[in-house]
Protein backbone atom coordinates (compact mmCIF):
# COMPACT_ATOMS: atom_id res chain seq x y z
CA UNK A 1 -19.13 -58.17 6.01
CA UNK A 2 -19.62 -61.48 3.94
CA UNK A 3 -16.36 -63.15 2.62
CA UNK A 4 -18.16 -64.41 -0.69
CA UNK A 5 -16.09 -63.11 -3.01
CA UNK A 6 -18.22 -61.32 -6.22
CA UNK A 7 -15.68 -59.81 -8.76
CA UNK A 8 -18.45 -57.88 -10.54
CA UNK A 9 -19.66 -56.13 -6.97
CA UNK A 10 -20.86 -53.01 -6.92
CA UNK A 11 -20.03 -50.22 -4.58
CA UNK A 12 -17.17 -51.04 -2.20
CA UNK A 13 -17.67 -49.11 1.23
CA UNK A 14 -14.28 -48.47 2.67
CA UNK A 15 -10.25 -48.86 1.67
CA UNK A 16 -10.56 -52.33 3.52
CA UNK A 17 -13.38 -53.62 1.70
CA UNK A 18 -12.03 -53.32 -2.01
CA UNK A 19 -8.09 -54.01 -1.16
CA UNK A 20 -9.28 -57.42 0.03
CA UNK A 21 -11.48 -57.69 -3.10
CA UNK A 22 -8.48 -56.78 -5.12
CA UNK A 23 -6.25 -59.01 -3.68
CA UNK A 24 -9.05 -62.01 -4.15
CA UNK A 25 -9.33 -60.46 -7.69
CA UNK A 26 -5.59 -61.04 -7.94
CA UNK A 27 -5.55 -64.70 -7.20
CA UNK A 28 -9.14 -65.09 -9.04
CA UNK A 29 -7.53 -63.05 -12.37
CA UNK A 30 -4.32 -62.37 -14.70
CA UNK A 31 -2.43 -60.49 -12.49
CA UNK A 32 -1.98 -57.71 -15.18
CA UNK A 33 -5.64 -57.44 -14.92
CA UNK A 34 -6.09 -57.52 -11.67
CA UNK A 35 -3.17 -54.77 -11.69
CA UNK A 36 -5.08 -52.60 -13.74
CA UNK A 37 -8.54 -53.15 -12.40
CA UNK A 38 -7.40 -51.91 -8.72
CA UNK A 39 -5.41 -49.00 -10.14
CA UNK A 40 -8.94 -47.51 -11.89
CA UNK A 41 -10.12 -48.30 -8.31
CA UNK A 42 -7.40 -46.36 -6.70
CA UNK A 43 -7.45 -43.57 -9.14
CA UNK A 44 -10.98 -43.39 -9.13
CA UNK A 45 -10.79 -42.37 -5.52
CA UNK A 46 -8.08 -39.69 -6.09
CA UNK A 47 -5.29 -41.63 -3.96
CA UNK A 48 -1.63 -40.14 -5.14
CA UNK A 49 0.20 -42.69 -7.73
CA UNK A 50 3.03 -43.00 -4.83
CA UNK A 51 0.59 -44.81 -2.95
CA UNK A 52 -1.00 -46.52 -5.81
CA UNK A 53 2.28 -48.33 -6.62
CA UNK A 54 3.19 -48.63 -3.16
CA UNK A 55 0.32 -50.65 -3.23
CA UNK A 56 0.88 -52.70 -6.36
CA UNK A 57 4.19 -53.55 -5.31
CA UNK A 58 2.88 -54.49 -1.44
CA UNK A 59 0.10 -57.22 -3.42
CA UNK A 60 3.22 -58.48 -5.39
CA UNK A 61 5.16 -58.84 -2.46
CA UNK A 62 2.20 -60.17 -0.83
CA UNK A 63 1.71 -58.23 2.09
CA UNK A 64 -0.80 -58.54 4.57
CA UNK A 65 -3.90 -56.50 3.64
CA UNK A 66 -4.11 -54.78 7.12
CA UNK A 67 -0.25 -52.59 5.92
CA UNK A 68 -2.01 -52.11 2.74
CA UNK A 69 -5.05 -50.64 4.38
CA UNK A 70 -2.65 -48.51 6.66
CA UNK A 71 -1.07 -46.55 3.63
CA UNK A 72 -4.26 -46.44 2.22
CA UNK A 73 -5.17 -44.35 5.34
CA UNK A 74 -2.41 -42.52 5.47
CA UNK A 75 -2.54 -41.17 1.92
CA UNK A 76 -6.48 -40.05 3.15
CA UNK A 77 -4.95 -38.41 5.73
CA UNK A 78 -2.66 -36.37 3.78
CA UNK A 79 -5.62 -35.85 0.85
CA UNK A 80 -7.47 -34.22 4.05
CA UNK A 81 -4.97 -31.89 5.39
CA UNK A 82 -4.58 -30.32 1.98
CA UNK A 83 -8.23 -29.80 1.23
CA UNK A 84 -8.37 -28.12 4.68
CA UNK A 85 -5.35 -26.17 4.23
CA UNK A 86 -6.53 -25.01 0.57
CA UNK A 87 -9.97 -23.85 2.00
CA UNK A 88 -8.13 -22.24 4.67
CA UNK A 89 -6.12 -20.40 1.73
CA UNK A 90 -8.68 -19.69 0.07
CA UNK A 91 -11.25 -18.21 2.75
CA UNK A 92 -8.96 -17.58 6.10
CA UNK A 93 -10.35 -15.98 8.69
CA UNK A 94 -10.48 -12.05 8.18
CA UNK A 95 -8.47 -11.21 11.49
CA UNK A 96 -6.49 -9.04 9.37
CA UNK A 97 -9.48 -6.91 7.50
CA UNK A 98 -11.53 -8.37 4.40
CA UNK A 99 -10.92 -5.36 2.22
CA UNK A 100 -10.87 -6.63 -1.73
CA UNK A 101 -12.00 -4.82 -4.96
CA UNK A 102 -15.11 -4.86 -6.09
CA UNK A 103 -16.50 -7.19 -8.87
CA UNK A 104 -18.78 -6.44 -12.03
CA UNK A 105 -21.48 -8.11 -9.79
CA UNK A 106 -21.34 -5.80 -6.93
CA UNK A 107 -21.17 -2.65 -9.14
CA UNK A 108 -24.26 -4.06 -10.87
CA UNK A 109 -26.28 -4.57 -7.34
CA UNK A 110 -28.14 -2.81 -5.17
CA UNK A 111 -30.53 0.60 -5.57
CA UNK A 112 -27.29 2.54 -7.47
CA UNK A 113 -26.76 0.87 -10.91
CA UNK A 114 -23.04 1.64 -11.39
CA UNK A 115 -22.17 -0.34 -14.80
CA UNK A 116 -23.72 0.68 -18.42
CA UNK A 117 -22.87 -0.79 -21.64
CA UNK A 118 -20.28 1.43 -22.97
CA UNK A 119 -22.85 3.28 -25.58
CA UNK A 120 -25.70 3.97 -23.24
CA UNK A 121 -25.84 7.14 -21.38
CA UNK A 122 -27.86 6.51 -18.38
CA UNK A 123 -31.10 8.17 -19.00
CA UNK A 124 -31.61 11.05 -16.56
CA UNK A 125 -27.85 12.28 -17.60
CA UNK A 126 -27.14 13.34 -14.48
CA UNK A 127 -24.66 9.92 -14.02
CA UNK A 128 -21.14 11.03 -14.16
CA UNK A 129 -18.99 8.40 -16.33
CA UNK A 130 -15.13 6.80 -14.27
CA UNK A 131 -14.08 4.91 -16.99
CA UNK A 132 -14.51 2.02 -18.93
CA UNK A 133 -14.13 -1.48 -16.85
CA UNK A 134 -11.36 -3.92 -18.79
CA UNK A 135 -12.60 -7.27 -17.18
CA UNK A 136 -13.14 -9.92 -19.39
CA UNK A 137 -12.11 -7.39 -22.31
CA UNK A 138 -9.80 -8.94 -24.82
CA UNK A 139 -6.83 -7.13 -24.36
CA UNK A 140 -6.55 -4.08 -26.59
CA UNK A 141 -10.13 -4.04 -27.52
CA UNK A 142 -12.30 -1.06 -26.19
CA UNK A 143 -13.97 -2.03 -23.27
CA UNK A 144 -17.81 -2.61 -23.66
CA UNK A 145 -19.25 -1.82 -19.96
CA UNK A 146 -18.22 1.62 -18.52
CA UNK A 147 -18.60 2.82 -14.96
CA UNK A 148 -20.57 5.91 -13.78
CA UNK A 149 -21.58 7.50 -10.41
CA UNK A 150 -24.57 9.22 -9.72
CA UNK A 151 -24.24 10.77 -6.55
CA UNK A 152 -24.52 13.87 -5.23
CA UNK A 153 -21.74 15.03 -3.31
CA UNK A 154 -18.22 15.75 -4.92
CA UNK A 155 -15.36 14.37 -6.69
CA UNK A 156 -11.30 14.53 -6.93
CA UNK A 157 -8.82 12.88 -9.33
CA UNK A 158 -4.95 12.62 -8.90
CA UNK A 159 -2.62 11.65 -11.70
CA UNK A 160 0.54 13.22 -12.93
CA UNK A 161 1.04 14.92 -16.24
CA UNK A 162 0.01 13.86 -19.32
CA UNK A 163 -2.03 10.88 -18.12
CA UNK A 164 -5.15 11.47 -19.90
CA UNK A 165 -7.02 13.15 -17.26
CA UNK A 166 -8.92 14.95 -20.40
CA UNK A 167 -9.44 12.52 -22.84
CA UNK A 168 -10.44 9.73 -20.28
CA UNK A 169 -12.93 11.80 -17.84
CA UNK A 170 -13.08 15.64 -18.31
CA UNK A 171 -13.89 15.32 -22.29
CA UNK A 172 -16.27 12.41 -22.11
CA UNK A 173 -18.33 14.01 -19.16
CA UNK A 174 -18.67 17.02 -21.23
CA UNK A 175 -20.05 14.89 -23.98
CA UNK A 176 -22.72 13.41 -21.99
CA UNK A 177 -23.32 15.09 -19.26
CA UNK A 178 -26.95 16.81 -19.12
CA UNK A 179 -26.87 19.60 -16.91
CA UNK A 180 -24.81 22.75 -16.17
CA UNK A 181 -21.00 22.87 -16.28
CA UNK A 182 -18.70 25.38 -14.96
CA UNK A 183 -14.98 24.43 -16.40
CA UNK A 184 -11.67 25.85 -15.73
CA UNK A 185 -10.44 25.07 -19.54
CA UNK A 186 -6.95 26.34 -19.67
CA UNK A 187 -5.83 25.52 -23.44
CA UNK A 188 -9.21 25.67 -24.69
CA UNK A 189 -9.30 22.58 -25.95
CA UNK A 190 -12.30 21.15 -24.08
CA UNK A 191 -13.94 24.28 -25.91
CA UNK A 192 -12.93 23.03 -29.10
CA UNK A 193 -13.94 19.74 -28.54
CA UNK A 194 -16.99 19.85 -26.77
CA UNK A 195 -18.92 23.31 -27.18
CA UNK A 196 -20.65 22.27 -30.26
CA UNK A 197 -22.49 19.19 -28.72
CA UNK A 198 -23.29 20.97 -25.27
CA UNK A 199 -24.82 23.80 -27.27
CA UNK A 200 -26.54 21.46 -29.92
CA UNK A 201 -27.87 18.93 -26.59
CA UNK A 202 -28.08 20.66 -23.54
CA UNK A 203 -28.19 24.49 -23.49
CA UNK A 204 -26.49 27.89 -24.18
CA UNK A 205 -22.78 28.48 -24.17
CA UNK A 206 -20.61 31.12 -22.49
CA UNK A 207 -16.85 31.51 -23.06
CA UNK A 208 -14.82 33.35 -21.33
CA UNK A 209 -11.87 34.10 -23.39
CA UNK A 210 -9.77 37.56 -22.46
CA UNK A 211 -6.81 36.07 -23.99
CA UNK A 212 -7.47 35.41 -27.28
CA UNK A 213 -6.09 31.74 -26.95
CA UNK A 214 -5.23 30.18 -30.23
CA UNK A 215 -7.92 29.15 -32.48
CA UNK A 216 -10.57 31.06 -30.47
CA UNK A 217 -10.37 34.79 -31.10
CA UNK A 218 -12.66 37.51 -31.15
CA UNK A 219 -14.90 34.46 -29.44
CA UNK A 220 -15.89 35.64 -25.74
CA UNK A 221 -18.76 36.55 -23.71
CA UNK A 222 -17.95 38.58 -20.50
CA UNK A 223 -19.38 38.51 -16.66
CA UNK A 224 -19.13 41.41 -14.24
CA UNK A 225 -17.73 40.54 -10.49
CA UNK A 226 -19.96 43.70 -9.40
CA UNK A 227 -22.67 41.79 -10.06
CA UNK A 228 -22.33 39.98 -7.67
CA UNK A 229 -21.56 42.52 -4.86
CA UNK A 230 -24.71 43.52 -2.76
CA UNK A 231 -23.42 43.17 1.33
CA UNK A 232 -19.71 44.54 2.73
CA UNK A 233 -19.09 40.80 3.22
CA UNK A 234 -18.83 39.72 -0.72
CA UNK A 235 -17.11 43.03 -0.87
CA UNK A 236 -14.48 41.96 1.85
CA UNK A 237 -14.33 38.70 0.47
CA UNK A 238 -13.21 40.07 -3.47
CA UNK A 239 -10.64 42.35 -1.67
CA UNK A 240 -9.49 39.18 0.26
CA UNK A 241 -8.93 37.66 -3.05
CA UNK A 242 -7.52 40.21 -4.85
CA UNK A 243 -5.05 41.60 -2.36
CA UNK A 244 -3.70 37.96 -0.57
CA UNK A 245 -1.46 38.61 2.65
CA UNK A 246 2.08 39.93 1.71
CA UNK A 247 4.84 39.80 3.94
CA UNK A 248 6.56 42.60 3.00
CA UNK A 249 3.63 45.02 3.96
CA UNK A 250 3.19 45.49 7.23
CA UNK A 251 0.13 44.22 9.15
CA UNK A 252 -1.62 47.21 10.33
CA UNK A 253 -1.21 49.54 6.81
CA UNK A 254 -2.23 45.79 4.77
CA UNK A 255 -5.43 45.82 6.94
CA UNK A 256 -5.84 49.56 6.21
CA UNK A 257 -5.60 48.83 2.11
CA UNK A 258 -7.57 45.87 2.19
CA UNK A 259 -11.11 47.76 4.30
CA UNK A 260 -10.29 50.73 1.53
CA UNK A 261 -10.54 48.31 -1.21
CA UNK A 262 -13.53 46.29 0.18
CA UNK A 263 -14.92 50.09 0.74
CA UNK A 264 -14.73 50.89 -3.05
CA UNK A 265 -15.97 47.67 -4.66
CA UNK A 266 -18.65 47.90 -2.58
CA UNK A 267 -19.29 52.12 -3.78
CA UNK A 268 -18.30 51.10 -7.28
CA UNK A 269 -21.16 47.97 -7.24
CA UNK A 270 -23.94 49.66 -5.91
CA UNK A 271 -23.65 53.36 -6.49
CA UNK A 272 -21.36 53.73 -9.68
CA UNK A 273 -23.09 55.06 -12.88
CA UNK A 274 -23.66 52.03 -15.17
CA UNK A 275 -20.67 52.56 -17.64
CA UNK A 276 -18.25 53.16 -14.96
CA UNK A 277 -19.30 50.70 -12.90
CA UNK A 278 -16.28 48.04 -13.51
CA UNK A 279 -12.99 46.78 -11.46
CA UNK A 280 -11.24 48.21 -14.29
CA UNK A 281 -12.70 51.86 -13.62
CA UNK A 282 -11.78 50.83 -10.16
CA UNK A 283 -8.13 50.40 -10.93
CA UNK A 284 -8.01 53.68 -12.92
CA UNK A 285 -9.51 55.65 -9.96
CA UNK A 286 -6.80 53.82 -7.32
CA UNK A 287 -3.81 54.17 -9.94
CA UNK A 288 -0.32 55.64 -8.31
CA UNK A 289 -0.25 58.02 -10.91
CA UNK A 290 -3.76 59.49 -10.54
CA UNK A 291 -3.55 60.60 -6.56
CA UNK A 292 -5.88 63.42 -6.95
CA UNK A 293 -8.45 60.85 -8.53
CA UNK A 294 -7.89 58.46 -5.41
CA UNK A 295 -8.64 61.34 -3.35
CA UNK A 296 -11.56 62.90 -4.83
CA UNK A 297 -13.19 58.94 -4.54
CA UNK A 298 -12.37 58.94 -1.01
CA UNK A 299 -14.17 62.30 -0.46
CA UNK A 300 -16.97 60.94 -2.78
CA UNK A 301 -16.96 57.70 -0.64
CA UNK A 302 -17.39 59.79 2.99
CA UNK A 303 -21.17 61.01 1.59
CA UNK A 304 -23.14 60.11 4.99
CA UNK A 305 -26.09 59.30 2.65
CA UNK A 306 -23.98 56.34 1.46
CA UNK A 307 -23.64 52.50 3.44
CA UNK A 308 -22.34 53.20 7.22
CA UNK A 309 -19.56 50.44 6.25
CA UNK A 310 -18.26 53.01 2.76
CA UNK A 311 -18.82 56.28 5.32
CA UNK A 312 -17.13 54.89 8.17
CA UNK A 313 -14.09 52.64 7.19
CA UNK A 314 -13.36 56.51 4.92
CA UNK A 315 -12.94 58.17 8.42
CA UNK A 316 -9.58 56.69 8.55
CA UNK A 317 -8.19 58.67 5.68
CA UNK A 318 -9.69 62.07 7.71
CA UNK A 319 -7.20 63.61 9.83
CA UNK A 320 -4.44 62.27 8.74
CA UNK A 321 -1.94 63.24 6.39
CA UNK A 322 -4.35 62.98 3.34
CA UNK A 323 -1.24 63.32 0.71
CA UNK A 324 0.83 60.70 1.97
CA UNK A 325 -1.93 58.81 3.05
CA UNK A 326 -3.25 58.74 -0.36
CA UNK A 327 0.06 58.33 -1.44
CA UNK A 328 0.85 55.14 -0.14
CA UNK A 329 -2.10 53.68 -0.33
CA UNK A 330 -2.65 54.19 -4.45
CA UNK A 331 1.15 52.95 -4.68
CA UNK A 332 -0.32 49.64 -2.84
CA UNK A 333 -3.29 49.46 -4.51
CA UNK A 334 -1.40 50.18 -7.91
CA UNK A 335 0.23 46.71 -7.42
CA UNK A 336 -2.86 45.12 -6.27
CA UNK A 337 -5.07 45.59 -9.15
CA UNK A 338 -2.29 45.58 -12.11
CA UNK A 339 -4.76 42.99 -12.99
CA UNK A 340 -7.00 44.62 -14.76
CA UNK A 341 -4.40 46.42 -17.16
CA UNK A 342 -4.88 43.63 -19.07
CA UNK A 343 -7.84 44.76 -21.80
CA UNK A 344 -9.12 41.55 -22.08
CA UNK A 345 -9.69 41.07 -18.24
CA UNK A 346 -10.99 44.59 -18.47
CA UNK A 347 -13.39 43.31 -21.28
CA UNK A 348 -14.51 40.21 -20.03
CA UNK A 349 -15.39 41.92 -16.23
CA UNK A 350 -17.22 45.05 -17.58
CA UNK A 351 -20.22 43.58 -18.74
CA UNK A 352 -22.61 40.53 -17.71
CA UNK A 353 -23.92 38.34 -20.71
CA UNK A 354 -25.58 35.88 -17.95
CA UNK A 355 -25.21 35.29 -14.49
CA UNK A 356 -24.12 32.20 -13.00
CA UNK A 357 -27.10 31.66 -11.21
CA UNK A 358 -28.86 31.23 -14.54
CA UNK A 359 -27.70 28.11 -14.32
CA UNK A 360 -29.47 26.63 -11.97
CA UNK A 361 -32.64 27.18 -13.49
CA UNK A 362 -31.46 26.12 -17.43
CA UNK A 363 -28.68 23.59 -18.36
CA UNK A 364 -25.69 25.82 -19.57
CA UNK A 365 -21.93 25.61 -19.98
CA UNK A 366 -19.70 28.12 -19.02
CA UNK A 367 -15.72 27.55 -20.51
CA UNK A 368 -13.10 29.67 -18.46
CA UNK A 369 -9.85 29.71 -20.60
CA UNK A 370 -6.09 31.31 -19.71
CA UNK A 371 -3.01 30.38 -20.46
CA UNK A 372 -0.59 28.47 -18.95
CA UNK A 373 1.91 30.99 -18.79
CA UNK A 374 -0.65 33.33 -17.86
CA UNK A 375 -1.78 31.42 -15.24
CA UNK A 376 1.19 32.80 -12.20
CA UNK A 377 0.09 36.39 -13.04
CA UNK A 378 -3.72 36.27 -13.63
CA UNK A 379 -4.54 33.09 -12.01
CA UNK A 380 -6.60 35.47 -9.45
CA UNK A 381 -8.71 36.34 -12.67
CA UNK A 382 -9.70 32.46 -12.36
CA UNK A 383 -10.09 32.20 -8.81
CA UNK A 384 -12.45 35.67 -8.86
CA UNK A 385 -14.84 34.12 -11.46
CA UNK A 386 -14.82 30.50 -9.72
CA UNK A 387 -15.69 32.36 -6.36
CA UNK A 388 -18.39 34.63 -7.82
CA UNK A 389 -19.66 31.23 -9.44
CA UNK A 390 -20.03 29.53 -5.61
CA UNK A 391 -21.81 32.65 -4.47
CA UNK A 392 -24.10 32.61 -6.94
CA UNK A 393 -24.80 28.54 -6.90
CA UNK A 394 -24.71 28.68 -3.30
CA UNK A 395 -28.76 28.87 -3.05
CA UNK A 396 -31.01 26.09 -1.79
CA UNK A 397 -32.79 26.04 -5.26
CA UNK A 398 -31.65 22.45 -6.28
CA UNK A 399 -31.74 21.52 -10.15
CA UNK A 400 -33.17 18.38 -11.64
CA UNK A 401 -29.34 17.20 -12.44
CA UNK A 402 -26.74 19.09 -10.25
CA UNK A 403 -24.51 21.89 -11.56
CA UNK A 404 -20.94 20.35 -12.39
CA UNK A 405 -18.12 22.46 -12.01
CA UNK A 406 -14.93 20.73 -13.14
CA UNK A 407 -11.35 22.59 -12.12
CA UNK A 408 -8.86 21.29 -14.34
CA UNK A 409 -5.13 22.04 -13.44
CA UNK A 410 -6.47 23.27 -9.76
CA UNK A 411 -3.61 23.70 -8.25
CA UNK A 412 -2.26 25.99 -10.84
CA UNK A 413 -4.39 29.03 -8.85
CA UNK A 414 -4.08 30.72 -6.20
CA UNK A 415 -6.04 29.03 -2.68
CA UNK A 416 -9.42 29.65 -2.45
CA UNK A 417 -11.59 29.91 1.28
CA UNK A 418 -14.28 29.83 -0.59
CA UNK A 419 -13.62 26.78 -2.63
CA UNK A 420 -12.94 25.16 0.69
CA UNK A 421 -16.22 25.96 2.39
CA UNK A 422 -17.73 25.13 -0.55
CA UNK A 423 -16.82 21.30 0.02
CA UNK A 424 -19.21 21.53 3.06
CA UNK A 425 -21.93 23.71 1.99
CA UNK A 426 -22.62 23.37 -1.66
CA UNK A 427 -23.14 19.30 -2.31
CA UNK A 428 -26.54 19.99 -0.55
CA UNK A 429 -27.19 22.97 -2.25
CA UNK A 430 -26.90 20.78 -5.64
CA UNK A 431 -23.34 21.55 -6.84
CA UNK A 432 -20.67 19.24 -7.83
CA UNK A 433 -17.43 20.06 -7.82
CA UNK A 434 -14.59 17.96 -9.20
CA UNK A 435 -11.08 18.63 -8.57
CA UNK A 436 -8.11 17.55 -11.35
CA UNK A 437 -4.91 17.69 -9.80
CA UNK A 438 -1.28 15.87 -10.03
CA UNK A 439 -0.22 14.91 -6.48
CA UNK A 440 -0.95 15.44 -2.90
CA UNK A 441 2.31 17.25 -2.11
CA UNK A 442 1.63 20.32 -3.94
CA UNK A 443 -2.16 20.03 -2.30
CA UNK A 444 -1.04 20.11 0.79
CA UNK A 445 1.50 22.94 0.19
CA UNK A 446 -1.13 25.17 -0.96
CA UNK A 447 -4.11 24.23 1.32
CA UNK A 448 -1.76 23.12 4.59
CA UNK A 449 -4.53 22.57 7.44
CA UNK A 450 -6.87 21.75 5.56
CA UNK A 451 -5.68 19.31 2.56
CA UNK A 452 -7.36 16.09 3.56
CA UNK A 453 -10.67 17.59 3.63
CA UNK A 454 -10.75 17.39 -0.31
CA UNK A 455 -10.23 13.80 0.24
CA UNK A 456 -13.71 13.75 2.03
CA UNK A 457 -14.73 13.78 -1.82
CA UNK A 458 -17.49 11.14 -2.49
CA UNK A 459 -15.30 9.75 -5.41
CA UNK A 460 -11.76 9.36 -5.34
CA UNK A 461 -9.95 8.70 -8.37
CA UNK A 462 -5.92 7.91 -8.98
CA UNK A 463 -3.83 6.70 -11.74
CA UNK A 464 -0.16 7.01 -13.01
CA UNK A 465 0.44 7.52 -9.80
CA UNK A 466 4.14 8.16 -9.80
CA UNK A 467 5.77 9.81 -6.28
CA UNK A 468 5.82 7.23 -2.74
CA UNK A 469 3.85 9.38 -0.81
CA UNK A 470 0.58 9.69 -2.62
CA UNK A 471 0.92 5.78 -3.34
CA UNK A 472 1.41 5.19 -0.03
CA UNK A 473 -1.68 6.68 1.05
CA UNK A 474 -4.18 5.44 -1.41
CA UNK A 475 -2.47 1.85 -0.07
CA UNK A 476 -3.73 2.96 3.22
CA UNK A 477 -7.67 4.47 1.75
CA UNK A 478 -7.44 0.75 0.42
CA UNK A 479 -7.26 -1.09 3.51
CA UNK A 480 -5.94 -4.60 4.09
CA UNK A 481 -6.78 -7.66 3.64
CA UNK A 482 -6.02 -11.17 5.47
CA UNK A 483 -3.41 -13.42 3.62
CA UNK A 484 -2.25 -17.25 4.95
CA UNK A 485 1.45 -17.97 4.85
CA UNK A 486 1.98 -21.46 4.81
CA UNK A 487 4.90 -22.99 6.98
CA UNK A 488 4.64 -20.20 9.51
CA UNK A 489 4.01 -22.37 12.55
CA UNK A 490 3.67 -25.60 14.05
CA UNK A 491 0.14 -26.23 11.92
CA UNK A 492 1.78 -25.26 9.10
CA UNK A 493 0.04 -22.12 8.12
CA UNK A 494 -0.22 -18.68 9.80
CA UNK A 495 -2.54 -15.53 9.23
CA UNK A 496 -0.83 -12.59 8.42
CA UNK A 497 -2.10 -8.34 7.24
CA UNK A 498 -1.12 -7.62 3.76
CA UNK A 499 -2.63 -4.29 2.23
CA UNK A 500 -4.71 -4.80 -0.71
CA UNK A 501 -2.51 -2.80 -2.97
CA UNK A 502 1.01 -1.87 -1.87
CA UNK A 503 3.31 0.56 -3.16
CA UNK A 504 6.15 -0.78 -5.30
């Protein structure tokens, strides 16, 4: 390096290099200038103002240039560990899992376009809209992008009470959704709310209304279960339903009730004259007080011209004492279908006004309404139609935009098998299901061996979550991620799992 001293160089190549310079400069110049000139120097290359003063003071003092140099070096060393331990921060290695939320980017790539602005339907209407997304929303504005899902396969969300499940996904779907809906609508409200677009933009519109909720009377269309009856095992399956196991009955005369009941729905679907051919008829002809009506049915249902399943499950009433027989078994059944005293379950089941497989072939909406408080003692009522609904949709005939059957308040009626095969079979058969409920505890209470299956839904969605457990486990669905404590070892910095969300 040449010792001729230029004030005005340029580009100084190393710590060394412009010190001396600086120090020349500092005999050469005003001090105060020379002060000031290396300090824009220092500063310029991002050395801490400790070390730029330790240096001012060591050129005062006069200090060799070679200790001047060292701190110079030193601070760089520091400066170097940082960087690396901020990059280490801020990308560690993922020895702990990389899970992390997704950002508007990724929902915006690949074949499935997840993000619309907020007043767009996607075109086909067959998208299924989340929510809105908040980011980069001023806060309290309404969000402008909104997040939909266009798969095929089905769909659960948890959140307690009064959350908005309604207003934020059940009522907007039902405002832009394109194709059929089947929807548990216990108040009525989504009725009131939505039946006047769906009918105006997408098709006809069935109500089925046998209590005359509040604001909708004398409004209802009616479906008949019978219908849907054409083999002994959709028979079998309604007398499953209607008559669940009780434990004060015991096994052997509960089997012997339920194959008579499958027996007559069965008779009453295929052979009954046309305006007796109802469950309600059915309950009539099984009452406890109309024995000699039970037993002229089960001498009408031993005909040998009739299905060898009616003939032969009758036998068991032959040979036997018929009157106590009878007896005990319209006492049983008296209990069993008190159901259909009510005349506006016997309305709404003694007629069909469509059929749910209509709606497969043309967009339609069918509401289903009951009351809360009539839910504990009719809630089989539900669970009949949303059965007979399956059946129906259970065909391989697969509509442009998939049939969307939304069960508010699911847990509010009684288990379902075939709701639960139905998460297996019917996605491929083009039928969505989505299932509104308020916690996992009660889900697992009611479905016990086989709860986590509806958590095999395609979409999961949870807010307001409010009890340990069910916040526990979405922490887990979440995964971890890898975080870097600093000061946990000798380098200074340590690796350690964190899950991505935890549970306060």
């Amino acid at each position: 390096m040449s010792d001729k001293f230029d004030p005005f160089g340029g580009l100084f190549k190393g710590s060394s290099s412009y010190l001396r310079t600086g120090m020349d400069v500092a005999r050469w110049m005003d001090r105060r200038a020379a002060r000031k000139q290396l300090e824009t120097r220092l500063r310029a290359r991002s050395y801490m103002p400790s070390t730029i003063a330790d240096c001012h003071k060591a050129i005062k003092d006069g200090e060799p240039w070679e200790r001047i140099e060292a701190m110079l070096a030193a601070d760089l060393e520091i400066q170097n560990r940082k960087r690396a331990q901020d990059a280490f921060i801020k990308n560690p290695p993922k020895v702990h899992g990389d899970a992390r939320f997704d950002r508007p980017t990724d929902l915006s790539a690949g074949e499935h376009q997840l993000l619309y602005d907020f007043s767009k339907v996607p075109e086909r209407g067959d998208a299924i809209y989340l929510g809105g997304l908040s980011e980069g929303t001023p806060q309290g504005a309404f969000p402008k992008t909104a997040l939909h899902w266009s798969g095929q396969s089905h769909l659960i969300t948890l959140a307690p009470t009064r959350t908005g499940k309604a207003v934020s996904q059940i009522i907007p779907n039902l405002l832009r959704y394109r194709g059929s809906v089947v929807v548990v609508d216990p108040k009525g409200e989504l009725f009131k709310a939505t039946s006047k677009w769906r009918s105006e933009n997408v098709g006809p519109v069935w109500l089925l209304n046998p209590f005359d909720i509040d604001g909708l009377r004398s409004i209802t269309h009616a479906i008949n279960p019978l219908d849907a009856i054409t083999t002994d095992d959709h028979a079998d399956a309604l007398a499953n339903l209607l008559m669940p196991p009780a434990r004060e009955v015991d096994d052997f005369f509960e089997a012997e009730c339920k194959s008579f009941l499958g027996a007559a729905i069965l008779y009453f679907a295929l052979h009954m004259p046309e305006e007796h051919r109802s469950l309600g008829t059915l309950r009539d002809m099984v009452s406890g007080l109309r024995s000699d009506q039970t037993r002229s049915l089960i001498e009408d249902m031993s005909r040998p011209d009739l299905d060898p399943m009616i003939m032969n499950r009758m036998r068991s009433f032959h040979g036997k004492d018929m009157g106590k027989s009878v007896s005990r078994l319209s006492d049983t059944l008296d209990t069993v279908l008190k159901l259909f005293d009510n005349r506006g379950i016997r309305e709404v089941t003694s007629r069909s006004d469509f059929s749910f497989a209509e709606l497969k072939k043309e967009p339609a909406t069918v509401y289903i309404t009951i009351p809360f408080q009539r839910i504990k003692s009719h809630g089989r009522y539900v669970t009949m139609l949303l059965n007979m609904a399956l059946d129906a949709l259970e065909s391989s005939q697969r509509p442009q935009i998939p049939v969307l059957m939304l069960f508010d308040e699911f847990l509010s009626f009684p288990r379902s098998d075939t709701i639960l095969s139905a998460l297996r079979t019917h996605a491929g058969a083009g039928v969505r299901m989505w299932f509104f409920l308020q916690d996992i505890n009660a889900l697992a209470h009611i479905y016990p061996n086989n709860w986590k299956s509806f958590l095999q839904a395609e979409v999961e969605c949870y807010f307001g979550t409010d009890d340990h457990f069910t916040a526990k486990m979405v922490s887990e669905f979440l995964g971890t991620t890898t975080r870097v404590v600093v000061g946990g070892n000798a380098s200074g910095r340590a690796c350690r799992k964190v899950f991505l969300l935890t549970p306060a």
